[in-house]
Protein backbone atom coordinates (compact mmCIF):
# COMPACT_ATOMS: atom_id res chain seq x y z
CA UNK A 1 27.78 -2.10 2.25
CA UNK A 2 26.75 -5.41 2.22
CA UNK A 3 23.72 -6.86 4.15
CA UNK A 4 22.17 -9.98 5.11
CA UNK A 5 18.74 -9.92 4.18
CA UNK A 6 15.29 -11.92 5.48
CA UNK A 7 12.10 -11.76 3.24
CA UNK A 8 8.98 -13.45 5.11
CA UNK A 9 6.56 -14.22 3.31
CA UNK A 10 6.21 -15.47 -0.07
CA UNK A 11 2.11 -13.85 -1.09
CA UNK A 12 1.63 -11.07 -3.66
CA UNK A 13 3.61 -8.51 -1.43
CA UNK A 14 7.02 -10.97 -0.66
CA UNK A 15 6.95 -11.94 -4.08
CA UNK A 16 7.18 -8.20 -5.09
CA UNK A 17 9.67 -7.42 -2.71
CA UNK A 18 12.49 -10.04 -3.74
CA UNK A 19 11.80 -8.59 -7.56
CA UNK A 20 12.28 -4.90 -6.28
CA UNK A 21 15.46 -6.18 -4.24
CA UNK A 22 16.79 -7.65 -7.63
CA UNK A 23 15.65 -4.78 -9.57
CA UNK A 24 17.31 -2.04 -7.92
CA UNK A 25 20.53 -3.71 -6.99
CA UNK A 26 20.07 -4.03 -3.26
CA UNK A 27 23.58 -4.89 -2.05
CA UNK A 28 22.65 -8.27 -0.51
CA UNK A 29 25.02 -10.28 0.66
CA UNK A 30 23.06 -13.59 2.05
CA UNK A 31 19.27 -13.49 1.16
CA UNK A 32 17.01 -15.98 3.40
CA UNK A 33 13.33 -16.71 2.02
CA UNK A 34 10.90 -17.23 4.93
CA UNK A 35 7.70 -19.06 4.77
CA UNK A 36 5.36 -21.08 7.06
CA UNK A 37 6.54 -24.06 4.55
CA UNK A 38 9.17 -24.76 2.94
CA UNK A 39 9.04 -24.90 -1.53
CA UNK A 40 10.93 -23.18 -4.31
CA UNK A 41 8.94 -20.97 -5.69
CA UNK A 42 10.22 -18.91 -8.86
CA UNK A 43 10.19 -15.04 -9.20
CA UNK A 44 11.21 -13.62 -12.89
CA UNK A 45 12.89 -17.12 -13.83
CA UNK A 46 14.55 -16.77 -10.63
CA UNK A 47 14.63 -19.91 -7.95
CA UNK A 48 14.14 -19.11 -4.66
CA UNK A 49 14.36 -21.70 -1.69
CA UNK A 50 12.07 -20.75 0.86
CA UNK A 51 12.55 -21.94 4.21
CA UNK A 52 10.10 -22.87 6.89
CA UNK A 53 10.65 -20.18 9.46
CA UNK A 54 11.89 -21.41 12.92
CA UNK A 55 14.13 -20.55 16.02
CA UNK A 56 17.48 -21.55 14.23
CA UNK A 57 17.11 -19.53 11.17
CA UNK A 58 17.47 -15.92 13.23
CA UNK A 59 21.07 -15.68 13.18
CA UNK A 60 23.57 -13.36 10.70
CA UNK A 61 20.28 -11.36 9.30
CA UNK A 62 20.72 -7.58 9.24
CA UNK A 63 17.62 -6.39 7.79
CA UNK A 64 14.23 -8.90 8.27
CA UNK A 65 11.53 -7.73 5.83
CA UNK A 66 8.02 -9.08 6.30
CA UNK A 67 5.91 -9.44 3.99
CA UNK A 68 2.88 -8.78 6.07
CA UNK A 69 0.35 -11.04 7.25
CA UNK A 70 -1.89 -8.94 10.63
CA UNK A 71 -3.57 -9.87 13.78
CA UNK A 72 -2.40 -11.80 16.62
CA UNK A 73 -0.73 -15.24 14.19
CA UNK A 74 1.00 -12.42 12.30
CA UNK A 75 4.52 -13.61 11.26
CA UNK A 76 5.88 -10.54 12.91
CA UNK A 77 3.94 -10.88 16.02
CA UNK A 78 5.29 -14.40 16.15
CA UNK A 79 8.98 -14.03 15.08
CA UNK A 80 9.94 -9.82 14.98
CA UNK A 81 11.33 -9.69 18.28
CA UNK A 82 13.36 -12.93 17.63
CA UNK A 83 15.40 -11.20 14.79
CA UNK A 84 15.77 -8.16 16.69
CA UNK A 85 17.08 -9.75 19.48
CA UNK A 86 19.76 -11.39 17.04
CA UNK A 87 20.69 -7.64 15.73
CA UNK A 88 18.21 -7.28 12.82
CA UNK A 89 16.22 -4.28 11.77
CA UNK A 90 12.91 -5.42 11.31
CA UNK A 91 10.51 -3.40 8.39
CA UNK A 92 7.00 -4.89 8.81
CA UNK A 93 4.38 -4.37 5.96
CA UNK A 94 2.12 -5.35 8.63
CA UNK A 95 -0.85 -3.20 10.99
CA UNK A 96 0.14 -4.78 13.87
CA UNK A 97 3.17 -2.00 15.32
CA UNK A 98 1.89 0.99 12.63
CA UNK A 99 0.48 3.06 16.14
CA UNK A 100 2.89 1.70 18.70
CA UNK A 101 4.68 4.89 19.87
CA UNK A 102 7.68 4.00 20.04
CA UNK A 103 7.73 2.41 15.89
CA UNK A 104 8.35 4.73 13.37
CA UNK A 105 5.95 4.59 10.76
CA UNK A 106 7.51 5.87 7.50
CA UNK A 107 6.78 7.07 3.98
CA UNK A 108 10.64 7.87 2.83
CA UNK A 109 9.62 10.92 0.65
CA UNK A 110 7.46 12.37 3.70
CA UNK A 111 9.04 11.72 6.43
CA UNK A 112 12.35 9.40 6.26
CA UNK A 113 14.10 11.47 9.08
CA UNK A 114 11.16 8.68 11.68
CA UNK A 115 13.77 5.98 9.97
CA UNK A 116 17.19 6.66 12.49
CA UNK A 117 14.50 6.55 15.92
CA UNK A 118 14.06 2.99 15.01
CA UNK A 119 14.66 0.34 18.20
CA UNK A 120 14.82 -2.49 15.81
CA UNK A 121 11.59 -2.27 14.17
CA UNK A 122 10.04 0.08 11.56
CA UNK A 123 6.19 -0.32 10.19
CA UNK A 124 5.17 0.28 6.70
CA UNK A 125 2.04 1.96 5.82
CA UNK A 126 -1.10 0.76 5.02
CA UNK A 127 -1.37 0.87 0.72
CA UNK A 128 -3.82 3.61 0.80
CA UNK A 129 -2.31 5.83 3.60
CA UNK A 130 1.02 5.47 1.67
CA UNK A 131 -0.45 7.09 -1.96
CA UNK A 132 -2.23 9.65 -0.04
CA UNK A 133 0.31 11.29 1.68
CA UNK A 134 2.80 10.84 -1.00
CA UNK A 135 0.56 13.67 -2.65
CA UNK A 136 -0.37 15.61 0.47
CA UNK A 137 2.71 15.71 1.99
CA UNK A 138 4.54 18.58 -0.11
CA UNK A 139 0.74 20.28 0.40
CA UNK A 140 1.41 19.89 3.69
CA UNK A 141 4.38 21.08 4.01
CA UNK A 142 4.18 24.05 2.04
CA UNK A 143 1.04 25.15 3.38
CA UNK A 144 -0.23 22.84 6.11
CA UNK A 145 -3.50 20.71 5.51
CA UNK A 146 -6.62 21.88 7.51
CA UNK A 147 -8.72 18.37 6.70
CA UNK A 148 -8.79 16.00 3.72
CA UNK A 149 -11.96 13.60 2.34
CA UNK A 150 -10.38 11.03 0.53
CA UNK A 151 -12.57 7.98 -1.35
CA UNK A 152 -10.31 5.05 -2.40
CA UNK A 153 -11.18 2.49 -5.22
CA UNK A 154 -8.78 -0.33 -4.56
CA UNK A 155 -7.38 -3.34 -6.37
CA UNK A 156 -8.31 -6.69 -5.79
CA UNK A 157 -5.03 -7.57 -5.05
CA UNK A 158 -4.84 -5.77 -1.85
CA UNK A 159 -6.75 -8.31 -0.70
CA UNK A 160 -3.72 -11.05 -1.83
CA UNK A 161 -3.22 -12.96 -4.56
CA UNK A 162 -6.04 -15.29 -4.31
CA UNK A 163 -8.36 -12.21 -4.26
CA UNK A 164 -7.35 -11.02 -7.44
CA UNK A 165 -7.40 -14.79 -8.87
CA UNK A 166 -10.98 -15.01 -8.07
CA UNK A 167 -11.51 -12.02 -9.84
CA UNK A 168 -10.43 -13.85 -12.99
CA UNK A 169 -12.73 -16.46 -11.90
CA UNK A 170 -15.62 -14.76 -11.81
CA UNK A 171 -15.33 -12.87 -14.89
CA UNK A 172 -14.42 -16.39 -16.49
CA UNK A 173 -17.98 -17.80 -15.01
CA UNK A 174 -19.97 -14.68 -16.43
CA UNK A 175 -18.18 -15.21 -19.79
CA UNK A 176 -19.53 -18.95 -19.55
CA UNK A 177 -22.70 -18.13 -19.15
CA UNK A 178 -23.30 -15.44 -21.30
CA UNK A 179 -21.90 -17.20 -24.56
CA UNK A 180 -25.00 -15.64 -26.81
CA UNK A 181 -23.81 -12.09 -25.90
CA UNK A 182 -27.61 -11.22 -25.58
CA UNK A 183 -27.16 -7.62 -24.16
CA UNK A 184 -30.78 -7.44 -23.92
CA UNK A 185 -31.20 -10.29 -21.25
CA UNK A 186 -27.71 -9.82 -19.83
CA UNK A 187 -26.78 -12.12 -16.74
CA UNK A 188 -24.15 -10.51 -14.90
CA UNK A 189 -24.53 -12.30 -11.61
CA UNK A 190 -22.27 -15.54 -10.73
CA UNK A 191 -24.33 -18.72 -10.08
CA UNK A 192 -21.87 -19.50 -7.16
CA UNK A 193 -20.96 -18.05 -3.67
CA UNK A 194 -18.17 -15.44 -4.32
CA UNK A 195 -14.90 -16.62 -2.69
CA UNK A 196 -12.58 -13.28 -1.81
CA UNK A 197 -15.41 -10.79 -0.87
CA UNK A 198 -18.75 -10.68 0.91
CA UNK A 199 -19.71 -10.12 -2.68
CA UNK A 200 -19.51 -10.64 -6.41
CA UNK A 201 -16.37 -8.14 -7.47
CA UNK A 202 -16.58 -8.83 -11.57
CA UNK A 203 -18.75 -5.69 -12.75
CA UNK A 204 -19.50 -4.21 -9.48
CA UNK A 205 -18.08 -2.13 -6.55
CA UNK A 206 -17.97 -3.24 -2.82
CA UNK A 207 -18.29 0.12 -0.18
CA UNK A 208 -16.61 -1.93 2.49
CA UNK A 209 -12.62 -2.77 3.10
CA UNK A 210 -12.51 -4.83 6.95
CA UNK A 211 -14.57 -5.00 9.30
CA UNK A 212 -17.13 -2.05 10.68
CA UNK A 213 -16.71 -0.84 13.54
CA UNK A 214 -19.51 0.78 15.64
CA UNK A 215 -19.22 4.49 14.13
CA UNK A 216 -19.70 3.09 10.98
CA UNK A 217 -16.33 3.09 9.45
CA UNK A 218 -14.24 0.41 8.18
CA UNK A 219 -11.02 -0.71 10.04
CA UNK A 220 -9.53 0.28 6.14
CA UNK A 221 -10.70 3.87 6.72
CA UNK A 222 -9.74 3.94 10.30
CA UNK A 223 -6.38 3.15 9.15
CA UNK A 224 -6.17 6.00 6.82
CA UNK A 225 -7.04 8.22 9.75
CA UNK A 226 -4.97 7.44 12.30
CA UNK A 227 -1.91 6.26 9.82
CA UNK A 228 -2.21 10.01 7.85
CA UNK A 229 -1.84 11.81 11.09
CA UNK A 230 0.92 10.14 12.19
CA UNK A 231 3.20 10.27 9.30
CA UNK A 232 2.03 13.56 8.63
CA UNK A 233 3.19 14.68 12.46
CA UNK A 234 0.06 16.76 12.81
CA UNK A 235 -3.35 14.87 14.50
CA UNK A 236 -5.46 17.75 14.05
CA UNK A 237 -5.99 17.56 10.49
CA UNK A 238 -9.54 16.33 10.21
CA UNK A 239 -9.81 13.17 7.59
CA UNK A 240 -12.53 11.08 6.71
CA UNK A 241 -12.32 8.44 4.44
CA UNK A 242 -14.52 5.99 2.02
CA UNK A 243 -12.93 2.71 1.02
CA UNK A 244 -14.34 0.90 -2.23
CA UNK A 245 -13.25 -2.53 -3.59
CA UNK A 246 -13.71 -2.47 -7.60
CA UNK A 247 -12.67 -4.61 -10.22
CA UNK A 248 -9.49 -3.66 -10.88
CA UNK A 249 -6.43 -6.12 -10.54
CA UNK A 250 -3.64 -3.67 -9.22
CA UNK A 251 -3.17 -0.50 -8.30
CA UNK A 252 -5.26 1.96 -5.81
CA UNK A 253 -7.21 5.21 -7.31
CA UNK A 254 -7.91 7.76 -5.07
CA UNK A 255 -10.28 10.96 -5.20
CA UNK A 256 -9.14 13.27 -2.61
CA UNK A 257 -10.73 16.69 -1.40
CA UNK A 258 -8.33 19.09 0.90
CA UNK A 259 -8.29 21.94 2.16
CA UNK A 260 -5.34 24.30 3.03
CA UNK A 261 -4.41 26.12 6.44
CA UNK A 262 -2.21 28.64 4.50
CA UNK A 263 -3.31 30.86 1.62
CA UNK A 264 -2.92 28.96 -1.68
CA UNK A 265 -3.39 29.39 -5.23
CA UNK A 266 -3.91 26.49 -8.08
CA UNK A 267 -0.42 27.56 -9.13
CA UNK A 268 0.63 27.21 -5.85
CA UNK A 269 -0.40 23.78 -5.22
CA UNK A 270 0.69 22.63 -8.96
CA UNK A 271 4.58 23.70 -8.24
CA UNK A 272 4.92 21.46 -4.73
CA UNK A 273 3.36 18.76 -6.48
CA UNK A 274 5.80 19.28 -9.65
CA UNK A 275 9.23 19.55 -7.00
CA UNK A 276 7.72 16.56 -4.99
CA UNK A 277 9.87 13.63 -4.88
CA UNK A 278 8.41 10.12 -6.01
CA UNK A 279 5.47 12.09 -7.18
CA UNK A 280 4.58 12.88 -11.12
CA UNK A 281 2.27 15.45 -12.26
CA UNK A 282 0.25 15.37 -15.21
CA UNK A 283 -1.55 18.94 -15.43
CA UNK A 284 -3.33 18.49 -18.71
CA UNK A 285 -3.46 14.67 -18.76
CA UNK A 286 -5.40 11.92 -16.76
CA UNK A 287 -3.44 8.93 -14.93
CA UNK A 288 -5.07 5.29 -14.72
CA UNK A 289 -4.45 2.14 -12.48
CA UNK A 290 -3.57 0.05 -15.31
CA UNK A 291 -0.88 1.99 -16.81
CA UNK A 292 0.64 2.83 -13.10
CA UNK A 293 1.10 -1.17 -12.78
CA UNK A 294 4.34 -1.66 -11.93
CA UNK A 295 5.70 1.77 -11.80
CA UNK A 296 7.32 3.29 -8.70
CA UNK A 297 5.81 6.78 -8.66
CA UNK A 298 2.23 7.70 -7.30
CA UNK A 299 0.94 10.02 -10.45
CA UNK A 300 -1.53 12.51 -9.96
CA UNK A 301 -3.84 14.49 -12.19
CA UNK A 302 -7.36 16.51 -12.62
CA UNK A 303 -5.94 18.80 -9.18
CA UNK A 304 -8.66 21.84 -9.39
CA UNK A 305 -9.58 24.19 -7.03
CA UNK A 306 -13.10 24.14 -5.65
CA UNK A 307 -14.83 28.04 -6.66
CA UNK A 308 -17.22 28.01 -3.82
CA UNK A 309 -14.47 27.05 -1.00
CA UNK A 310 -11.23 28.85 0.00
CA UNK A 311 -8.05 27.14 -0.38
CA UNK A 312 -10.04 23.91 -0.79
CA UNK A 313 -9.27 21.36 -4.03
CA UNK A 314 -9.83 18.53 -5.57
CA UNK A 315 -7.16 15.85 -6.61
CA UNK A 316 -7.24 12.38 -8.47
CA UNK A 317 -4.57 9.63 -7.80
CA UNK A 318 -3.31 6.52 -8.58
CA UNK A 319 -0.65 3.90 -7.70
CA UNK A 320 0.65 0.27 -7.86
CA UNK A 321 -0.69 -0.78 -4.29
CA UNK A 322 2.06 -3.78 -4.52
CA UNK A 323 4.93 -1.82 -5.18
CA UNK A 324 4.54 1.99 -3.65
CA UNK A 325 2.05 0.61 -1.42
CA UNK A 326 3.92 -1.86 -0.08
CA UNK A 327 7.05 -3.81 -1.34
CA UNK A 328 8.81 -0.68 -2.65
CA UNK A 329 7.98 1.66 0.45
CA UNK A 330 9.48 -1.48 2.29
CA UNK A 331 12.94 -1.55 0.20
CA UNK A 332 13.64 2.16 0.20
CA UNK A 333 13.12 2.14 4.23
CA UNK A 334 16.00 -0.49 4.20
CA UNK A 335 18.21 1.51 1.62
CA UNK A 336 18.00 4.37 3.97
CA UNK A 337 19.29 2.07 6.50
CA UNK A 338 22.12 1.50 4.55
C-alpha cells in the first residue's frame, strides 16, 4: 500500500499537509519536499529537505500534492502535467483546474465517488466552499437545497503565513503605542501602511476577499458560487455570498441562510446534520474559531428555523481553514486513492 509521495510547497498549507501525512499514518514510502528553493525547514521537530523543483525530480512519485499557489506562475500550472505524465496523481489545493470539466473537484464526505473520474489530476476546494458544503451537503441530500446566503468571516491565515504574521504585527504596534491604556483617547489605528491587506486587520473587519469584479462581487465569493454548485452536482441552487477578513488567526466562521426544496422540519434538519460524516453538532452549545484550531471536523451550531419563511433556516459554522479547508481535504482525497 505503499506510495511515493510529492508535497510542493512549503507556506502555511504544505507545512500542514506533511504534519497531517505524519499524523494519520499515511503509508509513504519515499516523501519528496518541493519548493522554488531549496532549505530544511522543520515541521513538529521534524527535518525536512526541501528540494528546488525541476525537470529531474518527476520520476517514481505516485501521488504529487500541491500546496497551492494560483494564477498563471502557479506551481501546478508550471509542473502538474510533468508529474502526470510520469504516472502521478496530482491533488492541487490550487483555483487554477477547480472548473475545468474534465477535474473532479472533491469534498470526500460530499461527494468522493468525483475521486475514481480523475485523468491524473484532482482540485481541492476553495477553504470556504469546503466548510459550507460539508454542512449543506447531508441538507442537500436529504431534502435538496433551493438557494443558500452564506457570509464568511475568515482567518488571516487564508491569506498565508505572512498575513497572519502581520496580524501580530499590528496588534504589537497598537500595543506600543497605547502603553497608558487611556481608553478615553484610545488610538487604535497603526502609524504605518498595513502590509497583508488593503487595510489595517488588528480590531477591524475587511468586506473584501480578491479582487471585484464588475457585478460587484469578489473573485472569493465567485468562488463559493460556482465551486458549491459543482460539488453539490446541482447549478440551480441560487447562492450569494459575502466574504469578510477579521482578525482572527485560523479558522473560517460562517453564517449561512438556506432554504429547502423538500418539506423539512427543525428536527428534520438536526438528524442529517447529527448522521453527517466529518460534521459535529452542537444543538444547545455554540462553536468558535479558536477552539476548532486544529481539529478535523467542521462544527456547527445555533441551526434555527426562520418563522416567517418555509423550510428556510439559519446555521452558524466554523472550521480550521488550514486543515479541513485545505491540507486535510487534500490527504483524505489521496487516502481514497489508496
Amino acid at each position: 500500500m505503499k506510495k511515493n509521495v510529492a508535497v510542493i510547497g512549503v507556506g502555511a498549507v504544505g507545512v500542514e499537509i506533511l504534519r497531517i501525512l505524519k499524523q494519520r499514518k499515511f503509508p509513504i514510502g519515499n516523501l519528496k519536499v518541493f519548493a522554488r528553493s531549496s532549505r530544511i525547514i522543520e515541521v513538529d521537530g521534524d527535518q525536512y529537505q526541501v528540494q528546488a523543483i525541476s525537470e529531474e525530480n518527476f520520476d517514481g512519485v505516485d501521488i504529487a500534492l500541491f500546496a497551492g499557489t494560483e494564477g498563471e506562475k502557479g506551481a501546478s500550472v508550471l509542473y502538474a502535467h510533468k508529474f502526470i505524465e510520469k504516472g502521478a496523481v496530482v491533488i492541487d489545493n490550487g483555483n487554477d483546474f477547480r472548473l475545468k470539466e474534465d477535474v473532479p473537484l472533491v469534498v470526500p464526505e460530499v461527494n468522493r465517488s468525483q475521486i475514481a473520474k480523475h485523468k491524473g489530476l484532482i482540485s481541492n476546494p476553495n477553504c470556504t466552499t469546503i466548510q459550507a458544503v460539508v454542512a449543506l451537503g447531508p441538507i442537500h441530500q436529504n431534502f435538496g437545497l433551493n438557494s443558500f446566503i452564506l457570509t464568511s468571516f475568515q482567518a488571516t491565515s487564508g491569506a498565508g503565513k505572512q498575513a497572519a504574521k502581520s496580524l501580530w504585527e499590528e496588534f504589537l504596534s497598537l500595543v506600543n503605542q497605547n502603553k497608558n491604556n487611556d481608553f478615553d483617547n484610545l488610538d487604535l489605528f497603526i502609524k504605518e501602511k498595513p502590509v497583508a491587506f488593503s487595510n489595517q486587520i488588528a480590531f477591524n473587519a475587511i468586506a473584501q476577499i480578491g479582487g471585484i469584479g464588475e457585478d460587484g462581487f469578489t473573485s472569493e465569493e465567485v468562488k463559493v458560487v460556482n465551486e458549491s454548485h459543482k460539488i453539490l452536482g446541482d447549478d440551480s441552487i441560487r447562492v450569494s455570498a459575502t466574504c469578510v477578513r477579521v482578525p482572527v488567526f485560523t479558522s473560517h466562521s460562517e453564517s449561512i441562510y438556506f432554504i429547502t426544496k423538500k418539506s423539512a422540519t427543525l428536527e428534520d434538519v438536526e438528524k442529517a446534520l447529527k448522521e453527517a460524516e466529518g460534521l459535529v453538532y452542537l444543538k444547545d452549545g455554540l462553536c468558535f474559531p479558536l477552539e476548532s484550531q486544529g481539529k478535523d471536523d467542521v462544527y456547527v451550531a445555533r441551526l434555527r428555523k426562520d418563522p416567517f419563511v418555509e423550510n428556510a433556516f439559519w446555521l452558524w459554522c466554523v472550521a480550521d481553514n488550514l486543515r479541513k479547508g485545505a491540507a486535510l481535504n487534500a490527504v483524505q482525497i489521496a487516502e481514497e486513492l489508496l
